[in-house]
C-alpha atoms as a PDB file:
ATOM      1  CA  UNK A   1     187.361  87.072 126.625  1.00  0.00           C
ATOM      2  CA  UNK A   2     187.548  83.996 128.529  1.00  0.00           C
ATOM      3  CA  UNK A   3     187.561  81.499 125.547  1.00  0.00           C
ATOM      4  CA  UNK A   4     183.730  80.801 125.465  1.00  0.00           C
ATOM      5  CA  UNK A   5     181.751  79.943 122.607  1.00  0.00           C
ATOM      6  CA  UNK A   6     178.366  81.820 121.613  1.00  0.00           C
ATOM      7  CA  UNK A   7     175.605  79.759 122.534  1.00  0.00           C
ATOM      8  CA  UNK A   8     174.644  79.904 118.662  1.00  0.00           C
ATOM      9  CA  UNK A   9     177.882  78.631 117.802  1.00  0.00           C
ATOM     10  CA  UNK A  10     177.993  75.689 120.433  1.00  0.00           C
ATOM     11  CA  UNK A  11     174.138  74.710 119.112  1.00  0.00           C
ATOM     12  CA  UNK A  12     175.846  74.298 115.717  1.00  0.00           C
ATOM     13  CA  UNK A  13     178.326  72.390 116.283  1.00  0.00           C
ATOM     14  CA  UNK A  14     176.456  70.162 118.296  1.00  0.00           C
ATOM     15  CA  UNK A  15     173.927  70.029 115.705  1.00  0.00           C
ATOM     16  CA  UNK A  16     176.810  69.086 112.943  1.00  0.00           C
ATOM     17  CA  UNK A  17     178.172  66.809 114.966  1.00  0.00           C
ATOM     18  CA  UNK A  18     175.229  64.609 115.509  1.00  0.00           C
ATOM     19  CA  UNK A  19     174.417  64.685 111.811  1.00  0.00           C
ATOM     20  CA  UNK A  20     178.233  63.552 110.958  1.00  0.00           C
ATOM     21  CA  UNK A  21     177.760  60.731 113.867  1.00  0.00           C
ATOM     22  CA  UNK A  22     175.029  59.671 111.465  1.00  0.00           C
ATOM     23  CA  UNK A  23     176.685  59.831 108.697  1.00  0.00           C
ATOM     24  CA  UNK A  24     179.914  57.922 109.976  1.00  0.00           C
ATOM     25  CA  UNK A  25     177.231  55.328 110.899  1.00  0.00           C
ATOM     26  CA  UNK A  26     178.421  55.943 114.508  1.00  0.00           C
ATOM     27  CA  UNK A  27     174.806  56.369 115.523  1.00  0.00           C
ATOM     28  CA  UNK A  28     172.125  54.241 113.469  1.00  0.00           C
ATOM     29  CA  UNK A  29     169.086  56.665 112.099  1.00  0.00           C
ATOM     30  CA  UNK A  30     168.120  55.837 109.489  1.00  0.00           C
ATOM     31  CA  UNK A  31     165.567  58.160 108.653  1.00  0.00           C
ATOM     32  CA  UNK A  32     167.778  60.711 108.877  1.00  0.00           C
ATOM     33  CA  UNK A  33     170.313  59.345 106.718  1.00  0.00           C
ATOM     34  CA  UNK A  34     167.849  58.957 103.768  1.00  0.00           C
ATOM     35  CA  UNK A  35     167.300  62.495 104.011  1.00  0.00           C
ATOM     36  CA  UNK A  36     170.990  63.235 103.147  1.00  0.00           C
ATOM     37  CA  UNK A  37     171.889  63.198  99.607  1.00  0.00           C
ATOM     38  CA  UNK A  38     175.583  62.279  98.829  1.00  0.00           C
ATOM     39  CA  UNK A  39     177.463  63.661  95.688  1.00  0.00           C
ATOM     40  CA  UNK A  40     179.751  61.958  93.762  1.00  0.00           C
ATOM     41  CA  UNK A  41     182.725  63.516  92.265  1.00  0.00           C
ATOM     42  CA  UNK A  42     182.291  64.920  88.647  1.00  0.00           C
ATOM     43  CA  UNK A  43     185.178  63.197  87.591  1.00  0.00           C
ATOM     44  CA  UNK A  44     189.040  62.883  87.481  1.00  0.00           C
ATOM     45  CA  UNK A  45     190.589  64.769  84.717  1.00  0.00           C
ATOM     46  CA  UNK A  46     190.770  68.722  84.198  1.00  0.00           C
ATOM     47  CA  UNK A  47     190.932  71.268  86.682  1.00  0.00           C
ATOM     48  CA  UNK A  48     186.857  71.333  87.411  1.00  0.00           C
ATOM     49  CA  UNK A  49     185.223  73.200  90.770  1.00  0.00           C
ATOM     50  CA  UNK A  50     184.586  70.541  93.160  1.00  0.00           C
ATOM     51  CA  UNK A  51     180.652  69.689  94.045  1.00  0.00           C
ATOM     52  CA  UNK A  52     179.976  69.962  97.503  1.00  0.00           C
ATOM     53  CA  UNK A  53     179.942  66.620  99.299  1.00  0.00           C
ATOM     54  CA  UNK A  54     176.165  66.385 100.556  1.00  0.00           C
ATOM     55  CA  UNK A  55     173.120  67.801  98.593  1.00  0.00           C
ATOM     56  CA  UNK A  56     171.657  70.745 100.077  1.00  0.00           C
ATOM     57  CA  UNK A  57     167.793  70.919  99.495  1.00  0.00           C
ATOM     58  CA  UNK A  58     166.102  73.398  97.558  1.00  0.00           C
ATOM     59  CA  UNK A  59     164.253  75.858  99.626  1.00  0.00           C
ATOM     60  CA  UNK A  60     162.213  78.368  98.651  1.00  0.00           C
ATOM     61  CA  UNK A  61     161.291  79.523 102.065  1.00  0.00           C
ATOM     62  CA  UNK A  62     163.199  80.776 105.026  1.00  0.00           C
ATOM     63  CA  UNK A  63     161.603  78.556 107.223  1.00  0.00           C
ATOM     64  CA  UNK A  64     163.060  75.403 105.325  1.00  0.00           C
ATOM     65  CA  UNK A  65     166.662  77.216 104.386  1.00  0.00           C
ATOM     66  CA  UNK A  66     167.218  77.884 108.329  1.00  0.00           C
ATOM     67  CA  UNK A  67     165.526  74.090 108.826  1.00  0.00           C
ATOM     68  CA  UNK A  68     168.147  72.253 111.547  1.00  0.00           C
ATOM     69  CA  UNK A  69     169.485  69.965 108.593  1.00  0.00           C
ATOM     70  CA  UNK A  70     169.607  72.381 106.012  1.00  0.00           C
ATOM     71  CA  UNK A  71     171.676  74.226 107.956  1.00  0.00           C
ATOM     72  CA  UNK A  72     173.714  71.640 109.249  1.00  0.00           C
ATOM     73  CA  UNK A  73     174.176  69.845 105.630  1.00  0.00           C
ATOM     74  CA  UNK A  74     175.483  73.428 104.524  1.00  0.00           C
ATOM     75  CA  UNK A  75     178.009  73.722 107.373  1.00  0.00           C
ATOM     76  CA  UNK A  76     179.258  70.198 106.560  1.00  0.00           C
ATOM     77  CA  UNK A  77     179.672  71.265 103.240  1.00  0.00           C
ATOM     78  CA  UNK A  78     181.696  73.776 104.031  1.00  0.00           C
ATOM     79  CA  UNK A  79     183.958  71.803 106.757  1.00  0.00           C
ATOM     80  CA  UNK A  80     184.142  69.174 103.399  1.00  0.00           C
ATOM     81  CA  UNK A  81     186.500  71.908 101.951  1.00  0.00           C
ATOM     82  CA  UNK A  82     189.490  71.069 104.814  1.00  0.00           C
ATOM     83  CA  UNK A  83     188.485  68.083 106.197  1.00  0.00           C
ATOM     84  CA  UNK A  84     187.434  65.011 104.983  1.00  0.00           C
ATOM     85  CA  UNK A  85     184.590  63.780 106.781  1.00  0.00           C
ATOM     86  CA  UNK A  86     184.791  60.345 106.021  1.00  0.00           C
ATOM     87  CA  UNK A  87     188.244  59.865 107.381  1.00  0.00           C
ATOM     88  CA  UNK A  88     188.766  61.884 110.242  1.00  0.00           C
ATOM     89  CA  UNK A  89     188.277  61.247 114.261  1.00  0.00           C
ATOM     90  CA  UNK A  90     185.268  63.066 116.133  1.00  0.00           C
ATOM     91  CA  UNK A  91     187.687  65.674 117.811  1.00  0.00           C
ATOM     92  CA  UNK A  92     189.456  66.926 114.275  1.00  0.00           C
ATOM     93  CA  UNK A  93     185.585  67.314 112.919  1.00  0.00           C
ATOM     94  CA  UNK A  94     184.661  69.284 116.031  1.00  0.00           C
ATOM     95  CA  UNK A  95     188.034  71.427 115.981  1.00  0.00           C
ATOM     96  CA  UNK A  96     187.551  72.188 112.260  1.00  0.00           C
ATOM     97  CA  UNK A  97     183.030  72.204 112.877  1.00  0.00           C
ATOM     98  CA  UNK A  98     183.701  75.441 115.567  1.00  0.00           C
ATOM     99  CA  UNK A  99     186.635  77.147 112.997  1.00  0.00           C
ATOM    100  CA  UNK A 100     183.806  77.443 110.981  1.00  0.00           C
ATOM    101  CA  UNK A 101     180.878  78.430 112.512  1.00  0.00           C
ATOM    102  CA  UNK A 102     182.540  80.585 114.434  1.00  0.00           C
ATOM    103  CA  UNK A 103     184.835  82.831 111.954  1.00  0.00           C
ATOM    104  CA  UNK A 104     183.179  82.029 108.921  1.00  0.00           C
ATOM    105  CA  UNK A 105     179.449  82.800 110.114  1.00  0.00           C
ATOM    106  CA  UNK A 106     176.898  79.943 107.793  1.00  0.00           C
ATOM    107  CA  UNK A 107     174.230  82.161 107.277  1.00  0.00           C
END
């Protein structure tokens, strides 16, 4: 009513946030950047799907699907679709980070 954010929604998007920073190399962890797996396009020619940007781990459990950077490497994945988050400033990510948690719902 008054513009506010779940408090689910705001954790996420600070959660994705910190995890681009990382990725950007904006903030230097590199533990945590190990852990994310980069994809490389399939290719140039023919109309093929296009592979999600970061690897999401396999998970056979809840516990490790709703893990902080599961969840947060599948909610880049989707923001990868209309942004690209190699090229774009903090406040675009953010914009298009709270778009999609928000209306979309990751889980």
């Amino acid at each position: 009513m008054v513009g506010y954010s779940r408090l689910a929604v705001r954790r996420d998007v600070a959660l994705c946030s910190f995890v681009f920073r990382v990725l950007r190399g904006w903030l230097q962890l590199p533990e945590l950047l190990a852990e994310l797996g980069l994809r490389a396009p399939a290719g140039c020619g023919g109309a093929r799907r296009p592979t999600a940007t970061l690897m999401e781990p396999y998970s056979r459990t809840n516990l490790n699907r709703f893990a902080p950077l599961s969840r947060a490497i599948r909610v880049l994945n989707i923001i990868a679709i209309d942004v690209d988050l190699f090229h774009c400033s903090l406040p675009r990510f953010t914009e298009a980070a709270l778009k999609c948690i928000e209306y979309n719902g990751t889980d």
